[in-house]
N, C-alpha and C. Protein backbone atom coordinates (compact mmCIF):
# COMPACT_ATOMS: atom_id res chain seq x y z
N UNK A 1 7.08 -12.80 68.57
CA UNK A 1 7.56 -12.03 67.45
C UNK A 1 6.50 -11.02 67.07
N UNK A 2 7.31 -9.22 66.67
CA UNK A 2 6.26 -8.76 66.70
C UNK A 2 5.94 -8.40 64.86
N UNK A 3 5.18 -7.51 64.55
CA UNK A 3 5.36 -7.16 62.97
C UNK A 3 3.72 -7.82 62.72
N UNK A 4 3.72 -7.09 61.49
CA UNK A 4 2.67 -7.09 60.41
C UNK A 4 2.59 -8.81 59.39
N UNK A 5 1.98 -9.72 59.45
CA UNK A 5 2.02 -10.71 58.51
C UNK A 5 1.01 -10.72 57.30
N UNK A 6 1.62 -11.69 56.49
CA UNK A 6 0.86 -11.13 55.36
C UNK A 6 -0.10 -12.13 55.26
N UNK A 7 -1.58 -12.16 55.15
CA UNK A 7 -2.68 -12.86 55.43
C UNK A 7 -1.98 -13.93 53.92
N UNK A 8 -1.83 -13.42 53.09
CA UNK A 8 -1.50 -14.59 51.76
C UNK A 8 -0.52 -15.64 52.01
N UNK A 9 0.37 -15.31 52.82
CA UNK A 9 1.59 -16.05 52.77
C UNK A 9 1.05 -17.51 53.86
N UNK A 10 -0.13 -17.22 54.63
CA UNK A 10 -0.31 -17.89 55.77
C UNK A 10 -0.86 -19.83 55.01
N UNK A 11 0.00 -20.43 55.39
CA UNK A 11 -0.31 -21.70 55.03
C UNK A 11 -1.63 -22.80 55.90
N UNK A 12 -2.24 -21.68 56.78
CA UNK A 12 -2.91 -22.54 57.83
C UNK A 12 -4.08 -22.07 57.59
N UNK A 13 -5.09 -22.60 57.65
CA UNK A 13 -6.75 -22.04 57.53
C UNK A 13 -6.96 -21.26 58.94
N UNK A 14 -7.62 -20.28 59.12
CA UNK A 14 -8.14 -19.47 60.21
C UNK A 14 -8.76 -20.51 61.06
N UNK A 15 -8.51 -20.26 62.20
CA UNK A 15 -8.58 -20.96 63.36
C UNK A 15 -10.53 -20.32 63.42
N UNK A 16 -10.62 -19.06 62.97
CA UNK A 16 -11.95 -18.52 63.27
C UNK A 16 -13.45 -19.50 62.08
N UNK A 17 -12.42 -19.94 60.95
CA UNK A 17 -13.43 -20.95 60.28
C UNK A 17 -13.54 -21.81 60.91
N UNK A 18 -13.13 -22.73 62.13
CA UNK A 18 -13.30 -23.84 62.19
C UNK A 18 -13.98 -23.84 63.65
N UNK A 19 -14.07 -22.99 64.36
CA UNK A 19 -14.30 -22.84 65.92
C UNK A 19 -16.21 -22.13 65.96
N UNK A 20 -16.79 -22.69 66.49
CA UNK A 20 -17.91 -22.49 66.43
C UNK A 20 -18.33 -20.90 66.93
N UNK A 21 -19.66 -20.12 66.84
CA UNK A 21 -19.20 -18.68 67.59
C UNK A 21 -19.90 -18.60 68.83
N UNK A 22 -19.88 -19.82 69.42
CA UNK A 22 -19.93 -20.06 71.32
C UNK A 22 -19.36 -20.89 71.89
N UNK A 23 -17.89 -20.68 71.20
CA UNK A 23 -16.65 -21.95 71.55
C UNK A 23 -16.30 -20.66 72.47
N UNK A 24 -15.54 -21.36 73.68
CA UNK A 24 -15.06 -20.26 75.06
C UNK A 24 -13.87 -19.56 73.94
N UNK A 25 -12.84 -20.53 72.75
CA UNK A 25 -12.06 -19.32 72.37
C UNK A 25 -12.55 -18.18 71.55
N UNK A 26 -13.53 -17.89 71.49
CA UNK A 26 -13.57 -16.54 71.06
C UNK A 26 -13.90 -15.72 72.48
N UNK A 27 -14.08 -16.11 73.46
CA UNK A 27 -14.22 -15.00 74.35
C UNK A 27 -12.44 -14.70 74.56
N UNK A 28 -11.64 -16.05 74.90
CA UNK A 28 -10.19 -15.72 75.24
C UNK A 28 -9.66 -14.95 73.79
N UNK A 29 -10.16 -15.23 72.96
CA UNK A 29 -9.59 -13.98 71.34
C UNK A 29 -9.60 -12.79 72.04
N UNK A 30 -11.00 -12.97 72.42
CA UNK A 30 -11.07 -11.04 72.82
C UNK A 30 -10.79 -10.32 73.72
N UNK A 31 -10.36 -11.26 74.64
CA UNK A 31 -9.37 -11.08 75.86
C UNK A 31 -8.15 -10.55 75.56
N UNK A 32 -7.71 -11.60 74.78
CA UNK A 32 -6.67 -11.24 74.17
C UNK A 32 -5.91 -9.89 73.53
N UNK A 33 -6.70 -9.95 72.26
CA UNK A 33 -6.64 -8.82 71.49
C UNK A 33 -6.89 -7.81 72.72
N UNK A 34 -7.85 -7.11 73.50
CA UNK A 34 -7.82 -6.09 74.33
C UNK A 34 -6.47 -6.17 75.46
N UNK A 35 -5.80 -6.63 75.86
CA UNK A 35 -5.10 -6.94 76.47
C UNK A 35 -3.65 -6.48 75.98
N UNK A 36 -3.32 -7.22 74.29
CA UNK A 36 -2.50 -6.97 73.42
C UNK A 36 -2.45 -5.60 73.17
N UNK A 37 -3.85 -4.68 72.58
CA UNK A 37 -3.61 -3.57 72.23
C UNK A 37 -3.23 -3.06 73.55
N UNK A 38 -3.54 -3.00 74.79
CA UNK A 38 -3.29 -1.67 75.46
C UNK A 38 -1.88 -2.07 75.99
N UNK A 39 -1.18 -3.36 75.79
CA UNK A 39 0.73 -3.56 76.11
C UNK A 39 1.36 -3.07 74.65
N UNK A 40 0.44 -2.36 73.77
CA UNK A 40 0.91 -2.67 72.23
C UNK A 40 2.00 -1.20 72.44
N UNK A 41 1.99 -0.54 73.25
CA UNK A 41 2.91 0.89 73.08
C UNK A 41 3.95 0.37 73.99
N UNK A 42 3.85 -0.48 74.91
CA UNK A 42 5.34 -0.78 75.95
C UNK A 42 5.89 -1.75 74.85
N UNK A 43 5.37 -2.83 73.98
CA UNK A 43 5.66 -3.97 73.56
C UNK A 43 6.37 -2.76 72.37
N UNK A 44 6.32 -1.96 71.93
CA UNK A 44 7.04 -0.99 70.73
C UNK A 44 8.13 -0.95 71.32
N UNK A 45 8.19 0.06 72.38
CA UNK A 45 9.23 0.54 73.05
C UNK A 45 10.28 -0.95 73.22
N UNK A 46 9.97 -2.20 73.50
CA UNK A 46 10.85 -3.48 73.83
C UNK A 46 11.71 -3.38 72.23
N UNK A 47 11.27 -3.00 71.56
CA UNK A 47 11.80 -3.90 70.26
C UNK A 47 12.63 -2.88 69.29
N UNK A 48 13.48 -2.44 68.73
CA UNK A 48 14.16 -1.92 67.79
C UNK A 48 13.45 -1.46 66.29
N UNK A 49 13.53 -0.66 66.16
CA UNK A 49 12.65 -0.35 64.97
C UNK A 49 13.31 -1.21 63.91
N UNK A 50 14.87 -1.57 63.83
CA UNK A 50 15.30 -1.91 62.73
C UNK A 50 15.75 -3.50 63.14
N UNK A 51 15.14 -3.95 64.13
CA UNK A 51 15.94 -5.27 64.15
C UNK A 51 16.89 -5.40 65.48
N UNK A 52 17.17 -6.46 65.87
CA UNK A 52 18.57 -6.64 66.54
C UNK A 52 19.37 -7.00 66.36
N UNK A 53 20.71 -6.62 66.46
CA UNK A 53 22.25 -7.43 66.13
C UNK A 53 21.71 -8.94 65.99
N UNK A 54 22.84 -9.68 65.21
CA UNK A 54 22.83 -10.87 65.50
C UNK A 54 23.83 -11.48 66.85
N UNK A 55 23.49 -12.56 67.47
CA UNK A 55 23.91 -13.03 68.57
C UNK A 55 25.96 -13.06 68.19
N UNK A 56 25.49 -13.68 66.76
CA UNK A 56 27.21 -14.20 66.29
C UNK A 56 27.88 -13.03 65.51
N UNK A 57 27.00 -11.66 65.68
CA UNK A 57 28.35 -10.30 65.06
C UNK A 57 28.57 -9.93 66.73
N UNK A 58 28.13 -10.36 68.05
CA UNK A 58 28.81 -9.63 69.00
C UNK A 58 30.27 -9.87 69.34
N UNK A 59 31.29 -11.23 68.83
CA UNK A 59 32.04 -11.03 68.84
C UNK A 59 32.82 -10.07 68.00
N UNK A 60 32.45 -9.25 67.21
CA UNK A 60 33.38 -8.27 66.90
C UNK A 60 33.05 -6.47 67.59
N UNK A 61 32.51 -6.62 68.91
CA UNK A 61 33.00 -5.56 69.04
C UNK A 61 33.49 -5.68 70.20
């Protein structure tokens, strides 16, 4: 799922408080994230600016 979340709403403590800073996941974070940003313009293009139909309005067309 793609979109903006809102850091307040998040019910889980940051995974980054609890992980030491020479645990291997922060190297895979930053893998990550670099990886993410440069699919971040095809991953736009996949998705609808406004949403997608729902599965159960395709019976009416």
């Amino acid at each position: 799922m793609r979109g903006r979340t809102d850091p307040k709403t998040s019910m889980l403590a940051s995974w980054a408080s609890k992980v030491t800073s020479k645990h291997p996941l922060r190297t895979i974070q930053a893998v990550f994230n670099k990886a993410s940003a440069e699919l971040s313009v095809t991953f736009d293009g996949m998705y609808a600016g406004v949403g997608r139909i729902s599965i159960f309005s395709l019976s009416d067309f």
